[in-house]
PDB file of N, CA and C in Angstrom:
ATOM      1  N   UNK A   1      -7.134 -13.466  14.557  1.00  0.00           N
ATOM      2  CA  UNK A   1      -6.063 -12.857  13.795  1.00  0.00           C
ATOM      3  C   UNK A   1      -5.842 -11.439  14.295  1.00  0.00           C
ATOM      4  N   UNK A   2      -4.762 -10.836  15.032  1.00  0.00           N
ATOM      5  CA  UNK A   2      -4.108  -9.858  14.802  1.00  0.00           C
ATOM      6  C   UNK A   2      -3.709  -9.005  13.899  1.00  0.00           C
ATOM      7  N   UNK A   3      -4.874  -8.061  13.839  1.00  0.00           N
ATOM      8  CA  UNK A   3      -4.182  -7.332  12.148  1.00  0.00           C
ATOM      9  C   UNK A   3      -3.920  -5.907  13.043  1.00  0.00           C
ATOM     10  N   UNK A   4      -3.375  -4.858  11.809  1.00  0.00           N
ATOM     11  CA  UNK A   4      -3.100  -3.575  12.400  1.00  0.00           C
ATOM     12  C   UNK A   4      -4.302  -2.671  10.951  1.00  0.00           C
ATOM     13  N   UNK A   5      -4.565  -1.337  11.300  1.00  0.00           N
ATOM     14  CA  UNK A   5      -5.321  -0.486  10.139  1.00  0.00           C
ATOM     15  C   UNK A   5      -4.719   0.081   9.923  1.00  0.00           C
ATOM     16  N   UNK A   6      -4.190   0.362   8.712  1.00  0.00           N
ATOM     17  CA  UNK A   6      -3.786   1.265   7.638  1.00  0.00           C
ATOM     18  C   UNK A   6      -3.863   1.470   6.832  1.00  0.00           C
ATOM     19  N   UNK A   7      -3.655   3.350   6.128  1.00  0.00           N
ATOM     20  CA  UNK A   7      -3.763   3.349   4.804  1.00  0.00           C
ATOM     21  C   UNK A   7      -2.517   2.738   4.066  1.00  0.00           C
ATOM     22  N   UNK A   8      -3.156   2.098   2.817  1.00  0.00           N
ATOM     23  CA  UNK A   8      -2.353   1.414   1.516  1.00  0.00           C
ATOM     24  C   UNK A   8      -2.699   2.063   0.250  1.00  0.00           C
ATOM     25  N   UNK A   9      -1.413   1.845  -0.625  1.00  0.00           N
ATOM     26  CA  UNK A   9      -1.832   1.911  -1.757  1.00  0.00           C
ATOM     27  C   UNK A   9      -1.868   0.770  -2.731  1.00  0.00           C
ATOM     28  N   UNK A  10      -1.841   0.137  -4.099  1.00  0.00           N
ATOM     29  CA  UNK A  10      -1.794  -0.660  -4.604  1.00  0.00           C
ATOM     30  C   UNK A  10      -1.552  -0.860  -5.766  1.00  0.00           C
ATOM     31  N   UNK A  11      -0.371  -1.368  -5.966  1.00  0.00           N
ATOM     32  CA  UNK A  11       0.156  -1.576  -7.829  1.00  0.00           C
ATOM     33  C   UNK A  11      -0.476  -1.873  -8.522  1.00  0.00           C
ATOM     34  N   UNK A  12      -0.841  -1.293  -9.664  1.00  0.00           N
ATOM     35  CA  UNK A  12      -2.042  -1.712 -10.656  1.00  0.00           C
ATOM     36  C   UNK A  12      -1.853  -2.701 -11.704  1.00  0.00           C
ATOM     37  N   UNK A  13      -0.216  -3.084 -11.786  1.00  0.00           N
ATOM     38  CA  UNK A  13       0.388  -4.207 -11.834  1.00  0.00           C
ATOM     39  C   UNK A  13       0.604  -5.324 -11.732  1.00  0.00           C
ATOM     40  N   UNK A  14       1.151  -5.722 -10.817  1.00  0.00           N
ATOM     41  CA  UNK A  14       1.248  -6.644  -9.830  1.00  0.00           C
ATOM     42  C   UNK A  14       0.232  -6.779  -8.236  1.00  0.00           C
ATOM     43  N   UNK A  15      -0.521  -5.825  -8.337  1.00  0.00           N
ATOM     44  CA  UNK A  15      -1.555  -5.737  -7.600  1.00  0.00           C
ATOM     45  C   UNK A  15      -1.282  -5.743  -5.907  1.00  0.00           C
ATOM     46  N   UNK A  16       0.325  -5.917  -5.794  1.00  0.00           N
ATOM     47  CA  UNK A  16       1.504  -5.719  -4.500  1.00  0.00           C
ATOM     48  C   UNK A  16       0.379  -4.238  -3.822  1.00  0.00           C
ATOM     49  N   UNK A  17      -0.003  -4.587  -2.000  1.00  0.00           N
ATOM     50  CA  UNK A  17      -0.426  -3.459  -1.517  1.00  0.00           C
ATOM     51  C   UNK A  17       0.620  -3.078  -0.134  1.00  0.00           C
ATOM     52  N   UNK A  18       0.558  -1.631  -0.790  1.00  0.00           N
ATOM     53  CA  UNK A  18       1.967  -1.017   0.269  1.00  0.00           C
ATOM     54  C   UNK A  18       1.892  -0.571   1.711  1.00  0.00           C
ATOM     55  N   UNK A  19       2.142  -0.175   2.589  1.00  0.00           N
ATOM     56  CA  UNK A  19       1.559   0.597   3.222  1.00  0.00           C
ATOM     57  C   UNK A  19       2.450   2.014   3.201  1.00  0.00           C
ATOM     58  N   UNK A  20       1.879   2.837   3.631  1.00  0.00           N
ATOM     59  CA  UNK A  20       2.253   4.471   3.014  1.00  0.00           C
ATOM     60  C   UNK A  20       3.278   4.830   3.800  1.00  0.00           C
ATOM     61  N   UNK A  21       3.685   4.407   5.107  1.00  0.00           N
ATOM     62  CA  UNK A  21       4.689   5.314   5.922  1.00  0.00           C
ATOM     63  C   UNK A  21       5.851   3.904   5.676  1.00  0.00           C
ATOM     64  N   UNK A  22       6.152   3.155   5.237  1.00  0.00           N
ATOM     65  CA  UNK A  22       7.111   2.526   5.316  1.00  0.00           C
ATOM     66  C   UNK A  22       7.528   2.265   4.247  1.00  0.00           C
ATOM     67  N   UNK A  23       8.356   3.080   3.496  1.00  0.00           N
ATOM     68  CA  UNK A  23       8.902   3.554   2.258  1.00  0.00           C
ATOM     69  C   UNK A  23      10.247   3.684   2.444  1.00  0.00           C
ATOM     70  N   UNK A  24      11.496   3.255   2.327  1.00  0.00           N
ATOM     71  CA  UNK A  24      11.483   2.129   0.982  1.00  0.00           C
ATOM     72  C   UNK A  24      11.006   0.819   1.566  1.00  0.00           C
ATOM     73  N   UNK A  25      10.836  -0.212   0.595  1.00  0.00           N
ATOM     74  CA  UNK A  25      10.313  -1.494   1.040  1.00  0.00           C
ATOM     75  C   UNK A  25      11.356  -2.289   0.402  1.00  0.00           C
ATOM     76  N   UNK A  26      11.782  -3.774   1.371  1.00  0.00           N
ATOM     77  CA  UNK A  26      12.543  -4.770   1.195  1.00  0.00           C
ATOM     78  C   UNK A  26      12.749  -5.012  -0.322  1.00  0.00           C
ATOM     79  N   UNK A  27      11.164  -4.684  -0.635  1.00  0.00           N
ATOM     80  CA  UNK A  27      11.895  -5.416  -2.082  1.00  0.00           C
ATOM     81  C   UNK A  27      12.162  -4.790  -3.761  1.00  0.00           C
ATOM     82  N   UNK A  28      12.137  -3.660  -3.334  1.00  0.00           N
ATOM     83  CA  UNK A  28      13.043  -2.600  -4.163  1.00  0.00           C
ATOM     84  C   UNK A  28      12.232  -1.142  -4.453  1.00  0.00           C
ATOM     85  N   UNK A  29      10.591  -1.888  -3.632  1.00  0.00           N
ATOM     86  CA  UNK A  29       9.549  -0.709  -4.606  1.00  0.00           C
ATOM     87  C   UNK A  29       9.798   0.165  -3.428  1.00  0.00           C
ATOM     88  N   UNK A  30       9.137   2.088  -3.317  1.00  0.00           N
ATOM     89  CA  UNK A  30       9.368   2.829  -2.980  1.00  0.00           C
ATOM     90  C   UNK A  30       8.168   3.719  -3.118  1.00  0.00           C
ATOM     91  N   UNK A  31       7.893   4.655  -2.036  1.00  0.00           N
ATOM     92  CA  UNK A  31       6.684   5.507  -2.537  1.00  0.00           C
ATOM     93  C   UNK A  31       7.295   6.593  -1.807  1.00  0.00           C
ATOM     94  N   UNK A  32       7.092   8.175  -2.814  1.00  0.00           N
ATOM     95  CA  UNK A  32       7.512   9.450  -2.584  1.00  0.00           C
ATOM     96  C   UNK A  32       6.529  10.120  -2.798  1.00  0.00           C
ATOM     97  N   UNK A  33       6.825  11.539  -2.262  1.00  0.00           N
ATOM     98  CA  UNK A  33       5.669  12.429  -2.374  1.00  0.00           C
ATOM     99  C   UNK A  33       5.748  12.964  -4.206  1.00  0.00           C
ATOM    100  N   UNK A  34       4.975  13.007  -4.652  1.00  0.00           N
ATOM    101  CA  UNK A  34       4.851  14.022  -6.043  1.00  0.00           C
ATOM    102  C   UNK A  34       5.818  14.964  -6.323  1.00  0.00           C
ATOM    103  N   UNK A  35       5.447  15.825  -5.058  1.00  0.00           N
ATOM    104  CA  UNK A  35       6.284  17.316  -5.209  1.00  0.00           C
ATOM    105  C   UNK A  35       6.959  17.137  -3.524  1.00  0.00           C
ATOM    106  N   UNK A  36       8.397  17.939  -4.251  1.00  0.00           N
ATOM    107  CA  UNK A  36       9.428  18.276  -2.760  1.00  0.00           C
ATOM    108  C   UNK A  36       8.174  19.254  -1.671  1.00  0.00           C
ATOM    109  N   UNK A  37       8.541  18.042  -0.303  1.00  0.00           N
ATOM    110  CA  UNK A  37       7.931  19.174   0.839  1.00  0.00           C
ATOM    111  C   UNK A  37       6.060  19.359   0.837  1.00  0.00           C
ATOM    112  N   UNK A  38       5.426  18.785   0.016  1.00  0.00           N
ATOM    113  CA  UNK A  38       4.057  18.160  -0.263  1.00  0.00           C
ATOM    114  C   UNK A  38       3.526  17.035   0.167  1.00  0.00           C
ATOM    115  N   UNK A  39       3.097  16.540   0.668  1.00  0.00           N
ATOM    116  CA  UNK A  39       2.653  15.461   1.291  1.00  0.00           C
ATOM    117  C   UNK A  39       1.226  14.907   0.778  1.00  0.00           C
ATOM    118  N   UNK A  40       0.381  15.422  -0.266  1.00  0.00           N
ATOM    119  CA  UNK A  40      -0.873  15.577  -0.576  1.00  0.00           C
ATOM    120  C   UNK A  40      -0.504  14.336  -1.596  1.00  0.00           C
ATOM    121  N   UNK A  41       0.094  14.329  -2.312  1.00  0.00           N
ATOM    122  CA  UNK A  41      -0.316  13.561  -3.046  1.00  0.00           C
ATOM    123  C   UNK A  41       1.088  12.238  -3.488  1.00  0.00           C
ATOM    124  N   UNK A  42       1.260  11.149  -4.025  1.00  0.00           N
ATOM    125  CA  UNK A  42       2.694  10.197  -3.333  1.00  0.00           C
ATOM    126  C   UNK A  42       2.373   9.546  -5.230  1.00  0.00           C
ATOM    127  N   UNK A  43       3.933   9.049  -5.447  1.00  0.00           N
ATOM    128  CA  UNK A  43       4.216   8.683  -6.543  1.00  0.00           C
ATOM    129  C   UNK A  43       4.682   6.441  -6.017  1.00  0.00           C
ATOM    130  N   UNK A  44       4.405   5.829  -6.477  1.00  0.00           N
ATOM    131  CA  UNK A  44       4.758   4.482  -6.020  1.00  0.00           C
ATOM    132  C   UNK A  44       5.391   3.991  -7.319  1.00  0.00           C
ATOM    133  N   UNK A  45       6.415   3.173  -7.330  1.00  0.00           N
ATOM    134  CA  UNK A  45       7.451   2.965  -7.621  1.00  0.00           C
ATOM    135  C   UNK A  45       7.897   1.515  -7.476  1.00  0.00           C
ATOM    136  N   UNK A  46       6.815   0.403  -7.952  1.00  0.00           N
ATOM    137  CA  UNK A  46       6.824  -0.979  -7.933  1.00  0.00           C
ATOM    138  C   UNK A  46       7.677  -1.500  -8.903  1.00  0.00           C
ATOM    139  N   UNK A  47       8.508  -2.366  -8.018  1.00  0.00           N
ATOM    140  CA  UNK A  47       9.880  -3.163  -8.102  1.00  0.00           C
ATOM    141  C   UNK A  47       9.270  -4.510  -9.684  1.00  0.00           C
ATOM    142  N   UNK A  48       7.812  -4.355  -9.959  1.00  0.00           N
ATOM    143  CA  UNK A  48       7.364  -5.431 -10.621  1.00  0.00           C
ATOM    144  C   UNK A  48       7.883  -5.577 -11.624  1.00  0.00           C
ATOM    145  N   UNK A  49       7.984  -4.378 -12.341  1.00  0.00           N
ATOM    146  CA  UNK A  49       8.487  -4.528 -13.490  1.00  0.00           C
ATOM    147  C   UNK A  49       9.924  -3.465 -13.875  1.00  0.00           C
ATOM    148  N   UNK A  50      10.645  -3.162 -14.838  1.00  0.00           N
ATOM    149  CA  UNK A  50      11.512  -3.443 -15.757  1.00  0.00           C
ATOM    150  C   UNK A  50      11.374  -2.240 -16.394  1.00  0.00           C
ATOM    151  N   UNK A  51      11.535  -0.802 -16.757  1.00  0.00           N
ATOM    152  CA  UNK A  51      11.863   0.264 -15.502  1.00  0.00           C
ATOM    153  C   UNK A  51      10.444  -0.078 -14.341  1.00  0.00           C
ATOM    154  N   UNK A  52      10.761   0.352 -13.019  1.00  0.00           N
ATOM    155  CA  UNK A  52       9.731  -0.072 -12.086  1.00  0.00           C
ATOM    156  C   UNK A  52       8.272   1.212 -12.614  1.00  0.00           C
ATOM    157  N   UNK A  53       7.283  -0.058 -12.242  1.00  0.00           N
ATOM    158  CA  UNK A  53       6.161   0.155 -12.252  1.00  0.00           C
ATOM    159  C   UNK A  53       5.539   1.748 -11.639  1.00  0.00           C
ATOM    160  N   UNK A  54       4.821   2.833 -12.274  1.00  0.00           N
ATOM    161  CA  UNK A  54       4.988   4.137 -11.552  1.00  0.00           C
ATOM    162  C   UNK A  54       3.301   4.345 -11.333  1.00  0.00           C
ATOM    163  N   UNK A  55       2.776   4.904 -10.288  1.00  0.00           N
ATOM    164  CA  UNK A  55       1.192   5.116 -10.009  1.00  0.00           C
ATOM    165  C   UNK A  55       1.409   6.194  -9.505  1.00  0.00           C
ATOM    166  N   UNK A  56      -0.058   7.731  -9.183  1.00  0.00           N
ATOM    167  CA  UNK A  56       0.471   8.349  -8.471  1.00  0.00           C
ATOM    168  C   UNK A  56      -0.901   8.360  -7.887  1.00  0.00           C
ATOM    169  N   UNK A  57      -0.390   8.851  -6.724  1.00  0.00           N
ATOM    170  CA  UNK A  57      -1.746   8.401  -5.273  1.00  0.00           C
ATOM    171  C   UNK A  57      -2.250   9.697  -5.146  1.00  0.00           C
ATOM    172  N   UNK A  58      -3.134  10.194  -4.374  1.00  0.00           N
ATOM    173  CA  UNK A  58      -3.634  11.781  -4.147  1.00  0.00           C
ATOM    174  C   UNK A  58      -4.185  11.084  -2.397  1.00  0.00           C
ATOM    175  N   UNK A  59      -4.191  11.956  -1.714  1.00  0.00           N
ATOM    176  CA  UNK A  59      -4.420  11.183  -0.405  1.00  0.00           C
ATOM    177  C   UNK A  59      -5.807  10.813   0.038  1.00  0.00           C
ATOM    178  N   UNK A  60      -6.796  11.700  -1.036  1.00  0.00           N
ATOM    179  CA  UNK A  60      -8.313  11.275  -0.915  1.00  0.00           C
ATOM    180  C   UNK A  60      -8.280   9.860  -1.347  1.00  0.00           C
ATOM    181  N   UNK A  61      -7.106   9.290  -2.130  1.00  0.00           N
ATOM    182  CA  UNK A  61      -7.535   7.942  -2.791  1.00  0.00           C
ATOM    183  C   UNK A  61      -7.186   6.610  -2.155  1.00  0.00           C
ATOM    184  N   UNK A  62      -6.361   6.855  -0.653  1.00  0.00           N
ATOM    185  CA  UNK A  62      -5.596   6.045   0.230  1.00  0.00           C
ATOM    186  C   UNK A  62      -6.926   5.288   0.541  1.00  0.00           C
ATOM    187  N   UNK A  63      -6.589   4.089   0.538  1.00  0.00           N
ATOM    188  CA  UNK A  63      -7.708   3.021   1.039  1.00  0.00           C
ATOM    189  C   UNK A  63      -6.873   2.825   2.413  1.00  0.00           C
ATOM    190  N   UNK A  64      -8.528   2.473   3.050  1.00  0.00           N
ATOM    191  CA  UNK A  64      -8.402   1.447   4.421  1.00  0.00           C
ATOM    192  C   UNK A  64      -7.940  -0.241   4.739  1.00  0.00           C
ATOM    193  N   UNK A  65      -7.097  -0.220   4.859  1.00  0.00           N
ATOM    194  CA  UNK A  65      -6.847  -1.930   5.535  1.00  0.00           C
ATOM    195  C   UNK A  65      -6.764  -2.672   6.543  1.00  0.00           C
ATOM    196  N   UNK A  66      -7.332  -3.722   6.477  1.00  0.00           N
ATOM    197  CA  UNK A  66      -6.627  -4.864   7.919  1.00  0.00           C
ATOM    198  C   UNK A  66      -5.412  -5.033   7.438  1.00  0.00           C
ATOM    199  N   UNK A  67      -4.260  -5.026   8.344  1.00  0.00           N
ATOM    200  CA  UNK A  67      -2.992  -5.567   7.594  1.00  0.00           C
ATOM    201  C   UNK A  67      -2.669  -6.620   8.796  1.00  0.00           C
ATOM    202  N   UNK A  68      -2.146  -7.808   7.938  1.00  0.00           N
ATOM    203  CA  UNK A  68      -1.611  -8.556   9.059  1.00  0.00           C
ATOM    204  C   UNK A  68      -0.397  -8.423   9.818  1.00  0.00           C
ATOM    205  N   UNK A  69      -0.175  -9.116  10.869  1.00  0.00           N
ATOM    206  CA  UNK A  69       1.280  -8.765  11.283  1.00  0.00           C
ATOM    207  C   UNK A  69       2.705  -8.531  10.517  1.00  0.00           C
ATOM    208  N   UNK A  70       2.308 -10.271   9.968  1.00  0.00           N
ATOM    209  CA  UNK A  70       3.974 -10.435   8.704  1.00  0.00           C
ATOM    210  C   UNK A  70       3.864  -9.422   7.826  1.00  0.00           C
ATOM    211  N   UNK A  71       2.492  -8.975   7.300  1.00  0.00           N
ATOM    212  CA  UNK A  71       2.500  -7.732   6.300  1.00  0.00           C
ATOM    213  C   UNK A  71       2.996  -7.027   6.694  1.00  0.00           C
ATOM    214  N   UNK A  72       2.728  -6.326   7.958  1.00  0.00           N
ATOM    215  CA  UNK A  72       3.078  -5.060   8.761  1.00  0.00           C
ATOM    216  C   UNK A  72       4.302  -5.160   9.029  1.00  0.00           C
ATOM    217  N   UNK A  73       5.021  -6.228   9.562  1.00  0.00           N
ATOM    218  CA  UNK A  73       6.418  -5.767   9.201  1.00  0.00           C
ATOM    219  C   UNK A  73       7.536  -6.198   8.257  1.00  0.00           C
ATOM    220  N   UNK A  74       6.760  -6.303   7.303  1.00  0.00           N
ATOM    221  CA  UNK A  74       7.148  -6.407   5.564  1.00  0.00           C
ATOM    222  C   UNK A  74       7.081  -4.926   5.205  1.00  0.00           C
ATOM    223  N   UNK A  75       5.729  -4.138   5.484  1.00  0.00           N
ATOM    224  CA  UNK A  75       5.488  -2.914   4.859  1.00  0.00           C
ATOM    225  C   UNK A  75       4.416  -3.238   3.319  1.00  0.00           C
ATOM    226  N   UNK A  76       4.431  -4.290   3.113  1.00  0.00           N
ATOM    227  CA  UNK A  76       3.293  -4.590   1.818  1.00  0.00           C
ATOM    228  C   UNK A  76       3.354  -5.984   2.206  1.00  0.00           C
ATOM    229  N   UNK A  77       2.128  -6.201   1.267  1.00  0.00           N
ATOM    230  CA  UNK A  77       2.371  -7.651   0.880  1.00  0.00           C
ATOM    231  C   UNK A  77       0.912  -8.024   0.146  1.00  0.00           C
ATOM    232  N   UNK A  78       0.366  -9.126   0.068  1.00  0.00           N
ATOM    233  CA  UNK A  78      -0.399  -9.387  -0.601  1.00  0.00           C
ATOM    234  C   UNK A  78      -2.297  -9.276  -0.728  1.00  0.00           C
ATOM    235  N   UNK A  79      -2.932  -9.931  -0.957  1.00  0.00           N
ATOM    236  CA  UNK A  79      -4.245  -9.307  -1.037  1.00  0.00           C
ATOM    237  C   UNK A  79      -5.434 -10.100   0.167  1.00  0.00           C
ATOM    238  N   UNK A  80      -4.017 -11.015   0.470  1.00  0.00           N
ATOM    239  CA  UNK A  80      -4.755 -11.802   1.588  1.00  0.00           C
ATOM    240  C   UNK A  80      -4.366 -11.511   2.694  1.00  0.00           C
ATOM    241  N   UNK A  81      -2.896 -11.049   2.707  1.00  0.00           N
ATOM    242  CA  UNK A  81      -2.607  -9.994   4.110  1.00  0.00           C
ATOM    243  C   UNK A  81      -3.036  -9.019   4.680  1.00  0.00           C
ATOM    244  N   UNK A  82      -3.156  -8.372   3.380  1.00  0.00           N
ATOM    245  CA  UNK A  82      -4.072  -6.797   3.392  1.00  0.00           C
ATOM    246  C   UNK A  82      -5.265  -6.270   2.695  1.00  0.00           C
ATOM    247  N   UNK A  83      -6.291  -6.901   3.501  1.00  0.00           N
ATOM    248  CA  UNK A  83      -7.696  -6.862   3.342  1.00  0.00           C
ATOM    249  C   UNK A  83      -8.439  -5.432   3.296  1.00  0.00           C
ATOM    250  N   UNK A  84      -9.054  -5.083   2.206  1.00  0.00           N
ATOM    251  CA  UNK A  84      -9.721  -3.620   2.909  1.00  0.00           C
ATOM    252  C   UNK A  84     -10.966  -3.976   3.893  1.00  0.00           C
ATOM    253  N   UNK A  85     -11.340  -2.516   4.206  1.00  0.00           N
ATOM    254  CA  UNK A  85     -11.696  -2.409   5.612  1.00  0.00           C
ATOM    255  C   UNK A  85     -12.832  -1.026   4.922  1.00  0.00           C
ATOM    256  N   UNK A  86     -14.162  -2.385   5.259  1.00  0.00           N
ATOM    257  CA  UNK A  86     -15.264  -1.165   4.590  1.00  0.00           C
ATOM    258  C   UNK A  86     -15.847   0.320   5.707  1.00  0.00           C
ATOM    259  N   UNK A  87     -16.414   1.262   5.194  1.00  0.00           N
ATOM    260  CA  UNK A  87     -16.662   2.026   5.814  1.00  0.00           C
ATOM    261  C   UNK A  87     -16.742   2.347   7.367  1.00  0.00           C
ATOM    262  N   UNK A  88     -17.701   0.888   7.438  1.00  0.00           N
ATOM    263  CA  UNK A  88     -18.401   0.053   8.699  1.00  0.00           C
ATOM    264  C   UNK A  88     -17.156  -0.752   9.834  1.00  0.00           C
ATOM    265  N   UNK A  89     -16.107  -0.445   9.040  1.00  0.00           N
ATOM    266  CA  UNK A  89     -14.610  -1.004   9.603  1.00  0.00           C
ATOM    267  C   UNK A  89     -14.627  -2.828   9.766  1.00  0.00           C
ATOM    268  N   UNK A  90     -15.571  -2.839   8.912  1.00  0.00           N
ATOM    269  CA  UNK A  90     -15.953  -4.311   8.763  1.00  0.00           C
ATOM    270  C   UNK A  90     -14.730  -5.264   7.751  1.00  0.00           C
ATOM    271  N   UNK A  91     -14.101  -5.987   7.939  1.00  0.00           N
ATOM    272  CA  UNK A  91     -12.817  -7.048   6.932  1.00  0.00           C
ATOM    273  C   UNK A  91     -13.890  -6.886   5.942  1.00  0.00           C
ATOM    274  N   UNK A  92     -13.787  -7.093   4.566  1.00  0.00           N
ATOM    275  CA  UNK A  92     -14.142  -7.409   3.598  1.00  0.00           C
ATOM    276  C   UNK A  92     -13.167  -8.590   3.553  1.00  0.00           C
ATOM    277  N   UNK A  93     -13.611 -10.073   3.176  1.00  0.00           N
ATOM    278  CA  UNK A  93     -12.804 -11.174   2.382  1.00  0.00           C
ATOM    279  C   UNK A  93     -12.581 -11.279   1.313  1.00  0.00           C
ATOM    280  N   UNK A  94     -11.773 -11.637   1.144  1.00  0.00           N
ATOM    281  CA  UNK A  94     -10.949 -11.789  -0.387  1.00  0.00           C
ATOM    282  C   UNK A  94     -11.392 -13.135  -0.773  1.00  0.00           C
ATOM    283  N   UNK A  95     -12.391 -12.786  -2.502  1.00  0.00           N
ATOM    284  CA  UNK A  95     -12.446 -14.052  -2.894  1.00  0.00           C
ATOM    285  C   UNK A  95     -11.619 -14.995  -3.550  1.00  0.00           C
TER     286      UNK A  95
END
């Protein structure tokens, strides 16, 4: 399998994982910085729910991922696409 590493974040929701530089995403959700011209810390903006779903990220909290291809050029996708990636840069599997 071909995956790519990146940081993600993840709806606490719908449990949808994003990846951080490809904002807006196909399917309506969106992630911005907090504050204009700040980059430290990002607000996400999941399409799940009905006003959309709101989290806010701080960049110490960006997790590591395998992302798969179709994920990668989706920009998110699910928990089997986008596997974290332990310290050891080892896949963790999804049970």
């Amino acid at each position: 399998m071909h995956c790519f590493l990146r940081n993600c974040v993840e709806c606490p929701n719908c449990l949808t994982r994003y990846l951080v530089a490809f904002s807006p995403y196909g399917n309506g959700s969106y992630l911005v910085p907090a504050f204009a011209g700040v980059s430290d810390e990002y607000i996400l903006y999941c399409s799940c729910g009905r006003p959309p779903v709101s989290s806010r990220w701080r960049c110490n909290e960006l997790k590591r991922y395998a992302v798969s291809k179709v994920a990668h050029d989706r920009g998110y996708g699910t928990s089997a696409e986008i596997v974290p990636v332990d310290h050891s840069y080892g896949i963790r599997r999804s049970r």
